[in-house]
PDB file of N, CA and C in Angstrom:
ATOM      1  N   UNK A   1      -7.065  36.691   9.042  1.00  0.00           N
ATOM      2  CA  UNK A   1      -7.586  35.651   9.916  1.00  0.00           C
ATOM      3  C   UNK A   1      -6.487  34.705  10.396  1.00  0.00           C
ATOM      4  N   UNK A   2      -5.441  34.877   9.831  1.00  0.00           N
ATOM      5  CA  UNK A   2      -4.430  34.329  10.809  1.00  0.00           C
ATOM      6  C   UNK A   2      -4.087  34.188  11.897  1.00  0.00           C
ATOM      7  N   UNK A   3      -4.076  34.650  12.603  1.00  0.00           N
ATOM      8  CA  UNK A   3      -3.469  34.835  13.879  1.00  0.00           C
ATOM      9  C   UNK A   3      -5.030  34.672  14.808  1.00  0.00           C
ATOM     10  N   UNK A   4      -6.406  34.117  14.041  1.00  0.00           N
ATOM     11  CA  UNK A   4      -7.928  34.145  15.025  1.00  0.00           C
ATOM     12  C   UNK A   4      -7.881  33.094  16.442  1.00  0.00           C
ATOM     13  N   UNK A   5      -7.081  32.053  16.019  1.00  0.00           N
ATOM     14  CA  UNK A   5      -7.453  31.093  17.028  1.00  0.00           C
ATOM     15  C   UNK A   5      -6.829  31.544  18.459  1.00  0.00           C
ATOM     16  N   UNK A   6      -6.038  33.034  18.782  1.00  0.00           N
ATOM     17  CA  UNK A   6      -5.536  33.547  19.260  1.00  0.00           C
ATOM     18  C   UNK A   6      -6.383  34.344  20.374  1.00  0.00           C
ATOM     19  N   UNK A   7      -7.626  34.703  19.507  1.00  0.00           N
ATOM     20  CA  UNK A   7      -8.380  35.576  19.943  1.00  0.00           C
ATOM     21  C   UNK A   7      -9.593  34.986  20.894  1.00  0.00           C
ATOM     22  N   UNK A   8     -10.068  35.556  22.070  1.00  0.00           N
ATOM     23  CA  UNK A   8     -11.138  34.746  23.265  1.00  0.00           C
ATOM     24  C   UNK A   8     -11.993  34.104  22.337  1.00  0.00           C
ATOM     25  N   UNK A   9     -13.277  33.847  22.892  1.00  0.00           N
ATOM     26  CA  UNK A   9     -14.238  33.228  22.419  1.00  0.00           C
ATOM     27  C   UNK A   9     -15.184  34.433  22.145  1.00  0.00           C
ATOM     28  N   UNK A  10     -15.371  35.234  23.123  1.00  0.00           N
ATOM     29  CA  UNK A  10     -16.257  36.443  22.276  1.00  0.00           C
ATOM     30  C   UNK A  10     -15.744  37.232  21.226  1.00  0.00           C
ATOM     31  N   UNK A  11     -14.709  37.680  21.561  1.00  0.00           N
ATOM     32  CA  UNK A  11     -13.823  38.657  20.416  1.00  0.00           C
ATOM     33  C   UNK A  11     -13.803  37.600  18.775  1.00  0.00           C
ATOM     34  N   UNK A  12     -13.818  36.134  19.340  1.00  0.00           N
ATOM     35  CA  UNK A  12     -14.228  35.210  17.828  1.00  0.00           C
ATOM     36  C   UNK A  12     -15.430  36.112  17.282  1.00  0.00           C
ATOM     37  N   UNK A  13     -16.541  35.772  18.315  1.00  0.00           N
ATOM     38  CA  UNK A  13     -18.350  36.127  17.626  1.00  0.00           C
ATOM     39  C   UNK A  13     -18.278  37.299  17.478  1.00  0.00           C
ATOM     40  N   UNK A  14     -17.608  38.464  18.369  1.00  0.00           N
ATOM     41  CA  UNK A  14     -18.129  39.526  18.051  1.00  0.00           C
ATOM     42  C   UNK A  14     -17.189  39.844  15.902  1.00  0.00           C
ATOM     43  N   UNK A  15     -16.128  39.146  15.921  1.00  0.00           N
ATOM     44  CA  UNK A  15     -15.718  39.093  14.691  1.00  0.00           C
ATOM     45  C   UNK A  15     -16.769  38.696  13.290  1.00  0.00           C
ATOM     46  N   UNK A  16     -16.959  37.528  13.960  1.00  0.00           N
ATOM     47  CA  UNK A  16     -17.722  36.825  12.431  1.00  0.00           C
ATOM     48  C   UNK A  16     -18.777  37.661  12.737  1.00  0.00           C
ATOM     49  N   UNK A  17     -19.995  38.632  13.770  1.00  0.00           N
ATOM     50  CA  UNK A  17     -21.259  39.287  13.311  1.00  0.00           C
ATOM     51  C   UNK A  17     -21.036  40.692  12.553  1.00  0.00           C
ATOM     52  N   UNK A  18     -19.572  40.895  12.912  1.00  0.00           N
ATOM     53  CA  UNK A  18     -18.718  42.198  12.033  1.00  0.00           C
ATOM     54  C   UNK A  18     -18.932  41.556  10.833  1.00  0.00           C
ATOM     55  N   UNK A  19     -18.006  40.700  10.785  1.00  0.00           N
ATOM     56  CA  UNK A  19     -18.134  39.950   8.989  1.00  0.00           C
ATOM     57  C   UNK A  19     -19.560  40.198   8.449  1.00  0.00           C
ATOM     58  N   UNK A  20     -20.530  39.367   9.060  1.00  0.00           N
ATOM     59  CA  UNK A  20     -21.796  38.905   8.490  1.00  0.00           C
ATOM     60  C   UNK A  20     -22.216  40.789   8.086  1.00  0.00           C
ATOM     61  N   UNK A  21     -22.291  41.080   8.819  1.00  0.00           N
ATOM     62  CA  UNK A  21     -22.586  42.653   8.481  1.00  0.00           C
ATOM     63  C   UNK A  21     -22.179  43.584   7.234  1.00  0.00           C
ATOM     64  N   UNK A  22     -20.957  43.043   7.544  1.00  0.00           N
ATOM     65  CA  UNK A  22     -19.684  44.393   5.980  1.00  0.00           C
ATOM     66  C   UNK A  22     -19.979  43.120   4.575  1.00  0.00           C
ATOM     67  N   UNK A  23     -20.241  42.046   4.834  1.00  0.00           N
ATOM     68  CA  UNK A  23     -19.949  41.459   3.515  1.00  0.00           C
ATOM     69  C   UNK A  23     -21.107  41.140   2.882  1.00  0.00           C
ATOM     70  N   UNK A  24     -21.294  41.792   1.346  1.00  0.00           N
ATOM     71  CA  UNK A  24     -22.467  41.363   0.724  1.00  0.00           C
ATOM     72  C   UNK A  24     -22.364  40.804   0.111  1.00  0.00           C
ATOM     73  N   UNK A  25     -21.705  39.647  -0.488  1.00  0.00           N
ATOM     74  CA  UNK A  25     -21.696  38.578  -1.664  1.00  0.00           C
ATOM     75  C   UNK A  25     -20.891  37.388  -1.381  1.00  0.00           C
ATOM     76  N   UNK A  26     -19.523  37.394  -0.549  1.00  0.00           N
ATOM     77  CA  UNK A  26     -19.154  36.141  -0.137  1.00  0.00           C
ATOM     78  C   UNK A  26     -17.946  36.418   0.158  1.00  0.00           C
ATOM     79  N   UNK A  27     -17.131  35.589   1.078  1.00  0.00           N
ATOM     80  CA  UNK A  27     -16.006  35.945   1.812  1.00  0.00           C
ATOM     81  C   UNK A  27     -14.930  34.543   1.456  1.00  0.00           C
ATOM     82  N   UNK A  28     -13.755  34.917   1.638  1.00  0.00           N
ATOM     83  CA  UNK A  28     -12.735  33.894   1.277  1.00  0.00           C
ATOM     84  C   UNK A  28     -12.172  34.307   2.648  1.00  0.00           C
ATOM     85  N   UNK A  29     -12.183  32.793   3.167  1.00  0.00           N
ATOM     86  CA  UNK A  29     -10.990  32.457   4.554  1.00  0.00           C
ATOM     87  C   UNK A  29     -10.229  30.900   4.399  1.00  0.00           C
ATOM     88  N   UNK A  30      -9.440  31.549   4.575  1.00  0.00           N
ATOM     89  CA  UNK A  30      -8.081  30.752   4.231  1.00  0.00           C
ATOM     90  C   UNK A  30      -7.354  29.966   6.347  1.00  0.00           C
ATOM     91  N   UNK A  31      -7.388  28.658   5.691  1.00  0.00           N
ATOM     92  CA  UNK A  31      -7.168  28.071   7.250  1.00  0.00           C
ATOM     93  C   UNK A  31      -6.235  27.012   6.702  1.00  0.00           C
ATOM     94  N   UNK A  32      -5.543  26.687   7.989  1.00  0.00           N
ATOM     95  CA  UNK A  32      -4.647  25.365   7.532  1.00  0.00           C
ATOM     96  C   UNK A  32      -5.505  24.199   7.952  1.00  0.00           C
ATOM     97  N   UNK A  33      -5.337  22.995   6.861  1.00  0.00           N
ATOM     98  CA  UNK A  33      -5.565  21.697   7.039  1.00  0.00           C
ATOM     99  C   UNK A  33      -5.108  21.242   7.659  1.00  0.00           C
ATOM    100  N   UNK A  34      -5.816  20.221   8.797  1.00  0.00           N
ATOM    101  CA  UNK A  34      -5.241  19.254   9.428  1.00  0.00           C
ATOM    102  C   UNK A  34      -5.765  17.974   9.305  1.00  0.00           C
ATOM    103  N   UNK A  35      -5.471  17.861   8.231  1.00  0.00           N
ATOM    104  CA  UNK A  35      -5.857  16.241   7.694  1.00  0.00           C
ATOM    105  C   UNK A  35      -4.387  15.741   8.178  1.00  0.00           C
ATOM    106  N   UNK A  36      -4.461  14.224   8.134  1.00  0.00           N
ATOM    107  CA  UNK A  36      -3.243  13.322   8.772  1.00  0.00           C
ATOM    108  C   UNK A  36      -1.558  13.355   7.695  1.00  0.00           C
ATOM    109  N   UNK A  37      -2.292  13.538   6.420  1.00  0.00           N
ATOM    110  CA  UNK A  37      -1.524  13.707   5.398  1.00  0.00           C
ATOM    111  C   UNK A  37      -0.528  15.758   6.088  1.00  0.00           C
ATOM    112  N   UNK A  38      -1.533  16.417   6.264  1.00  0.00           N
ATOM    113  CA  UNK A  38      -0.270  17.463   6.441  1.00  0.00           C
ATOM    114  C   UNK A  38       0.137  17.764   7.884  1.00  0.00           C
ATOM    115  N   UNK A  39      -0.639  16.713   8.784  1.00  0.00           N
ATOM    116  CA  UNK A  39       0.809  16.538  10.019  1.00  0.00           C
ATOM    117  C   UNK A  39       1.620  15.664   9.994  1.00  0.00           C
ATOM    118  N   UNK A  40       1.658  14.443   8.760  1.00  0.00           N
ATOM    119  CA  UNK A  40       2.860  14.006   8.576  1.00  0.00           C
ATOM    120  C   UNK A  40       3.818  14.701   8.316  1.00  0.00           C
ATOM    121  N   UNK A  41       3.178  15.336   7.092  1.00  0.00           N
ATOM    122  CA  UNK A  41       4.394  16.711   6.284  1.00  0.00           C
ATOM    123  C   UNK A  41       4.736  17.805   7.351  1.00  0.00           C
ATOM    124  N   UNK A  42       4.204  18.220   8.226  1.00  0.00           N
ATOM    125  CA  UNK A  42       4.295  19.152   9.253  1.00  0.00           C
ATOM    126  C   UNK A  42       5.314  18.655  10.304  1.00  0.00           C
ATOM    127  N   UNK A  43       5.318  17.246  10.300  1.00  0.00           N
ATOM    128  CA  UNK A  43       6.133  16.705  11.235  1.00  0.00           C
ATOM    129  C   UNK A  43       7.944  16.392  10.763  1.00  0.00           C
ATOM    130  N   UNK A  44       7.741  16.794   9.261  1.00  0.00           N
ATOM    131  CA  UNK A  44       9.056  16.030   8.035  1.00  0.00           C
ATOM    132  C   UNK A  44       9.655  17.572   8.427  1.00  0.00           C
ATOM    133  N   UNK A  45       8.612  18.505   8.261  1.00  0.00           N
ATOM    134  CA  UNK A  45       9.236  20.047   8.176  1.00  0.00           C
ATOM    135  C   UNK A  45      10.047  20.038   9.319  1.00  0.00           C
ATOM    136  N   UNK A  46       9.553  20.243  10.168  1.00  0.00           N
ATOM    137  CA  UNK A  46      10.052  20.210  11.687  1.00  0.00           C
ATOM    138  C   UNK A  46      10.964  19.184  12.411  1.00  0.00           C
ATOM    139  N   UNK A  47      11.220  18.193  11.871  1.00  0.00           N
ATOM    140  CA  UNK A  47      12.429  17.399  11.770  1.00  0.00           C
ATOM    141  C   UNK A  47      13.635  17.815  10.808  1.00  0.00           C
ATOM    142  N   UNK A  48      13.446  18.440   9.917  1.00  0.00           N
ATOM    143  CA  UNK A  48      13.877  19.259   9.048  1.00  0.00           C
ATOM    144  C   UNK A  48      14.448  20.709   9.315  1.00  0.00           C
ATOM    145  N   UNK A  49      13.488  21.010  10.327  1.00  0.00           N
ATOM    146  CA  UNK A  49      14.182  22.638  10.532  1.00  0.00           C
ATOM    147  C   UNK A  49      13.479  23.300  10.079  1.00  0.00           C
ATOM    148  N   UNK A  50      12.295  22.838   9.294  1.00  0.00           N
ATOM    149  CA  UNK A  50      11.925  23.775   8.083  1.00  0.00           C
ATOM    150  C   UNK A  50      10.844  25.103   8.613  1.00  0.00           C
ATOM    151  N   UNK A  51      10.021  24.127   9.914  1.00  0.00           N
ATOM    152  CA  UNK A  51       9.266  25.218  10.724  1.00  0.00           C
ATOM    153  C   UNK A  51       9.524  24.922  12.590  1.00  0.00           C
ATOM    154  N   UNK A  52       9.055  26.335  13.309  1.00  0.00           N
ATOM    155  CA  UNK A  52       9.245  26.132  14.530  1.00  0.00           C
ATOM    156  C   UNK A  52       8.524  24.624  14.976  1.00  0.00           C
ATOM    157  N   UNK A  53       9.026  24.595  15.940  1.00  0.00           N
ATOM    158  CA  UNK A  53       8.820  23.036  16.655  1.00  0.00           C
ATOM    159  C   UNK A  53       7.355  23.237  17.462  1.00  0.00           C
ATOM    160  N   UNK A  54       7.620  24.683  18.067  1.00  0.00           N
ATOM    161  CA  UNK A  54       5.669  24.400  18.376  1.00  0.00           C
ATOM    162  C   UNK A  54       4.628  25.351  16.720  1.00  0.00           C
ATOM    163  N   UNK A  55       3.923  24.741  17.094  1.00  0.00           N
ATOM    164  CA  UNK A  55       3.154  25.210  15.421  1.00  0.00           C
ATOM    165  C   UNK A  55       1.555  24.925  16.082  1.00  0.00           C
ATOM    166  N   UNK A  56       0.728  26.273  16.633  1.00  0.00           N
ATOM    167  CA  UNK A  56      -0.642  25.565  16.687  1.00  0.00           C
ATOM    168  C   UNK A  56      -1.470  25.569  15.950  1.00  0.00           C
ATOM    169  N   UNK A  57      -2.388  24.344  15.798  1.00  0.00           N
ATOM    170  CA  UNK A  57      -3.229  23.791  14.533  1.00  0.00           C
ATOM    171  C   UNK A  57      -4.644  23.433  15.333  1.00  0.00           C
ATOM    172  N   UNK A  58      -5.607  24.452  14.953  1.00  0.00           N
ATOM    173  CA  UNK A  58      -6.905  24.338  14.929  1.00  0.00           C
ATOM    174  C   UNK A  58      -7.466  23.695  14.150  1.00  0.00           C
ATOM    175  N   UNK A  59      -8.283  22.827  14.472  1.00  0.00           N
ATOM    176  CA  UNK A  59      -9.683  22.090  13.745  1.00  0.00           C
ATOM    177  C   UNK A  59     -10.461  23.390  12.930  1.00  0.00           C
ATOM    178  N   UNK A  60     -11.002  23.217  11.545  1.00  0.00           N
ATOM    179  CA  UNK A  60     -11.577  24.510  11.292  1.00  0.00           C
ATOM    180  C   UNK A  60     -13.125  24.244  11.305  1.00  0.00           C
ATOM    181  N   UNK A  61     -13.487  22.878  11.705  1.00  0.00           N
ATOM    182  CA  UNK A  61     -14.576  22.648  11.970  1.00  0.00           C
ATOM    183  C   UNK A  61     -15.567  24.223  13.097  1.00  0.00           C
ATOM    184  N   UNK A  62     -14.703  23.921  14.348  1.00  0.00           N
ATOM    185  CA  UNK A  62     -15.606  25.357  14.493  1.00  0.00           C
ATOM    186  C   UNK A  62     -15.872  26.733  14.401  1.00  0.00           C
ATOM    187  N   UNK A  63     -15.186  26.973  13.563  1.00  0.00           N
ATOM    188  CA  UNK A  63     -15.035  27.883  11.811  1.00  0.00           C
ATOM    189  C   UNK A  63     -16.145  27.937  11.755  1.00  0.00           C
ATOM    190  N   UNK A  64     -16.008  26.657  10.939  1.00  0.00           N
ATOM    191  CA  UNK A  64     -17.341  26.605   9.344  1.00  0.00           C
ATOM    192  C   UNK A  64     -18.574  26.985  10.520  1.00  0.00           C
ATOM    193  N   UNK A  65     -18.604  26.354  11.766  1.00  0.00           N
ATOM    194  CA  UNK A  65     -19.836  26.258  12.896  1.00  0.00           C
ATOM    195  C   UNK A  65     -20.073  28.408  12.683  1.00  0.00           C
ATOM    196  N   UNK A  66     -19.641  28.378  13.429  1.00  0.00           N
ATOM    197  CA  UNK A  66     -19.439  30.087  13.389  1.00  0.00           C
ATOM    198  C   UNK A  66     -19.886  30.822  12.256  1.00  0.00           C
ATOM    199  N   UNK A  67     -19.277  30.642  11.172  1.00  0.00           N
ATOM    200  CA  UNK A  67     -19.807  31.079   9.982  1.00  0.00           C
ATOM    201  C   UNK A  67     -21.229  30.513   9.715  1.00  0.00           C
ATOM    202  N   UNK A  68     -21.707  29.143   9.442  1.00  0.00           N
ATOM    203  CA  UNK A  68     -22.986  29.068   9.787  1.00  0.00           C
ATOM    204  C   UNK A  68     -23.713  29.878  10.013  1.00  0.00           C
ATOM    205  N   UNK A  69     -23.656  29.839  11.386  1.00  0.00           N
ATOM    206  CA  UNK A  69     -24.467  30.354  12.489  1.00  0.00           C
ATOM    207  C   UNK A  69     -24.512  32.101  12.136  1.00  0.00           C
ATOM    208  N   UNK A  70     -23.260  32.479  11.764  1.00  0.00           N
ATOM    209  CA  UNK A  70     -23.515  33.849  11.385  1.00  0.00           C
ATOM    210  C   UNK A  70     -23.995  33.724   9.739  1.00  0.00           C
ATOM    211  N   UNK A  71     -24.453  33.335   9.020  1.00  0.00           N
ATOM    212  CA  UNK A  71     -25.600  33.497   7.820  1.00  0.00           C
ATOM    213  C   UNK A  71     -24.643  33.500   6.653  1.00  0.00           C
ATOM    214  N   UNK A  72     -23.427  32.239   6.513  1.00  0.00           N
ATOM    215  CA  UNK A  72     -22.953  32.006   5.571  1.00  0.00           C
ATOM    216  C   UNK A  72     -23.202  30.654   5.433  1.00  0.00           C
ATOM    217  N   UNK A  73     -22.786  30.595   3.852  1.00  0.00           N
ATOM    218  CA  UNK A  73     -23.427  29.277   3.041  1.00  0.00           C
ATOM    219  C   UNK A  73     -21.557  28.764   2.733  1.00  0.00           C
ATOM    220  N   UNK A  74     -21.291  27.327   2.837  1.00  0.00           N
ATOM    221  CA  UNK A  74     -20.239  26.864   2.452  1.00  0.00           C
ATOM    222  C   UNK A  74     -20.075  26.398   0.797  1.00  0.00           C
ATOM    223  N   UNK A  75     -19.273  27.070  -0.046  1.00  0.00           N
ATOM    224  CA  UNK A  75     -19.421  26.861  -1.742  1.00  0.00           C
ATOM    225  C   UNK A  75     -18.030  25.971  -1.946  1.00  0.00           C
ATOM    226  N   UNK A  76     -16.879  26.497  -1.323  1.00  0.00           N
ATOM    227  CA  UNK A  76     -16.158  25.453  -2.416  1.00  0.00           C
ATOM    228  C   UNK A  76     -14.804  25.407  -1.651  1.00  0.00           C
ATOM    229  N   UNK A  77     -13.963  24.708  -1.703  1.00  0.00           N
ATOM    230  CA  UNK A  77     -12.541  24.321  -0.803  1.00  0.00           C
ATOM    231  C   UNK A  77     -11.529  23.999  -1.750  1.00  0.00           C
ATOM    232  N   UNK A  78     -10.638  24.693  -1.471  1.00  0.00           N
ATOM    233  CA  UNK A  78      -9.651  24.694  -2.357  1.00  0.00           C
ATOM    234  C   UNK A  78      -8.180  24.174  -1.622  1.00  0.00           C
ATOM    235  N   UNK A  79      -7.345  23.595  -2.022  1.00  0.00           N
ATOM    236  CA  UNK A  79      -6.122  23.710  -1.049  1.00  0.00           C
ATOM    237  C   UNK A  79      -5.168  24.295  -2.577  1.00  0.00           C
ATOM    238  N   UNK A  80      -4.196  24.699  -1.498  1.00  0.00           N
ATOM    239  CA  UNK A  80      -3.145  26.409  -1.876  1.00  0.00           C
ATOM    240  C   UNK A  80      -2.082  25.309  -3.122  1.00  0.00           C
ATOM    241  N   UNK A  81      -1.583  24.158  -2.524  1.00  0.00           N
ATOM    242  CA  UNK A  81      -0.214  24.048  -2.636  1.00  0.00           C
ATOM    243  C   UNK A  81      -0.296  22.501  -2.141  1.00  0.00           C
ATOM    244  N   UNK A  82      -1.347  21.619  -2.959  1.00  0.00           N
ATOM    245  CA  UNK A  82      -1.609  20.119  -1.937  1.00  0.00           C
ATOM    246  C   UNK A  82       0.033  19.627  -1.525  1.00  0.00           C
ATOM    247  N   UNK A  83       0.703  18.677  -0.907  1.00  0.00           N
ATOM    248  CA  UNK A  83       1.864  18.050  -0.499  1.00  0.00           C
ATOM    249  C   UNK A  83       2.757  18.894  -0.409  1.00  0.00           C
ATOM    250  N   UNK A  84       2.343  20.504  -0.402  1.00  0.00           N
ATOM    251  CA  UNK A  84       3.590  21.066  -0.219  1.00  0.00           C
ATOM    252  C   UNK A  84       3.235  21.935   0.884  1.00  0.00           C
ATOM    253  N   UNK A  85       2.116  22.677   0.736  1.00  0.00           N
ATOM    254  CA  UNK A  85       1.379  23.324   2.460  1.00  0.00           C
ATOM    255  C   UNK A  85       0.057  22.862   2.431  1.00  0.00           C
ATOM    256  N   UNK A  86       0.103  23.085   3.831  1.00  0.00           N
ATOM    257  CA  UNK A  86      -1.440  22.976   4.278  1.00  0.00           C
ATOM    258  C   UNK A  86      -2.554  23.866   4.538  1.00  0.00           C
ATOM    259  N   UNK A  87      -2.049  25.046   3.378  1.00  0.00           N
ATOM    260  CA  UNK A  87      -3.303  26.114   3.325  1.00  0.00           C
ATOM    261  C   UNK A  87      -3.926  25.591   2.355  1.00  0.00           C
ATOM    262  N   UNK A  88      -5.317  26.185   3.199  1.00  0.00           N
ATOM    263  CA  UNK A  88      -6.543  25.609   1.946  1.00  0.00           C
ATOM    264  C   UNK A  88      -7.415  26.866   2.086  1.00  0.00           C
ATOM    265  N   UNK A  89      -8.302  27.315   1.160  1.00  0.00           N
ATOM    266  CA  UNK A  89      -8.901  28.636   0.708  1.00  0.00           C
ATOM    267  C   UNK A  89     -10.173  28.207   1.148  1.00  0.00           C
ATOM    268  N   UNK A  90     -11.136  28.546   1.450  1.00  0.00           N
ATOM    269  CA  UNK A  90     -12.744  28.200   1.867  1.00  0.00           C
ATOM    270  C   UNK A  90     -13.615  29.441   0.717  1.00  0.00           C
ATOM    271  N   UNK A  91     -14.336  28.957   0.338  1.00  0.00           N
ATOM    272  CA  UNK A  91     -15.140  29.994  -0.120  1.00  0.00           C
ATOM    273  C   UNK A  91     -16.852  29.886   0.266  1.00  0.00           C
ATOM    274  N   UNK A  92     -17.284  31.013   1.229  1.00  0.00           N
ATOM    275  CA  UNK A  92     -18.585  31.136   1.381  1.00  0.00           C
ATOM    276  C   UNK A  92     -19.399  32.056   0.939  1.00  0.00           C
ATOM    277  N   UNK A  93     -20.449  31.603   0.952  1.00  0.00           N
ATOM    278  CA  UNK A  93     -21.673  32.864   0.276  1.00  0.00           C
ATOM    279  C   UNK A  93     -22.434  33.242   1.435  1.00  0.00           C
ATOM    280  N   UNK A  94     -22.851  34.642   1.402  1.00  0.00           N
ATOM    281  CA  UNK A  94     -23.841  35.432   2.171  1.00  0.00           C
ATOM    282  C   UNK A  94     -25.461  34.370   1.977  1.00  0.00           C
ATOM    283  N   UNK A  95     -25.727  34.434   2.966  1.00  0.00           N
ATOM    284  CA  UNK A  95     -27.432  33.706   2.584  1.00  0.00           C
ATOM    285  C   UNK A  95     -28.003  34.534   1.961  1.00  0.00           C
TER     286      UNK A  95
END
């Protein structure tokens, strides 16, 4: 799911009704945070060198919308690596 925010707006839905379909117990998707705390740090990196200078960062709000709507339940949020990245793990359940 990396590279999703890449993909049109149908090729999104026609994705997550694939998902909703193949998965029977619950799915882990992994998105970056964009809380203010890791575009500060995002901004230290990149003053730094540490990542490219353009970097695009989706809201995962219309994610979770999507998943919803395709017949998942939101259970638990994890982040990877707090102050050091801004991956965070999502865990949902099948309804």
């Amino acid at each position: 799911l990396r590279l999703i925010h890449r993909l049109p707006a149908e090729k999104k839905h026609q994705f997550f009704t694939e998902l909703s379909r193949v998965s029977s117990k619950s799915i882990i998707f992994s998105f970056s945070d964009d809380s203010l705390l890791h575009r500060v740090l995002l901004r230290v990196k990149m003053t730094l060198g540490m990542v490219p200078e353009k970097v695009v960062m989706e809201p995962f709000e219309p994610y979770h919308e999507l998943l919803m709507k395709h017949g998942f339940i939101f259970k638990n949020k994890i982040s990877v690596l707090p102050l050091i990245s801004n991956q965070v793990v999502y865990l949902y359940a099948v309804k």
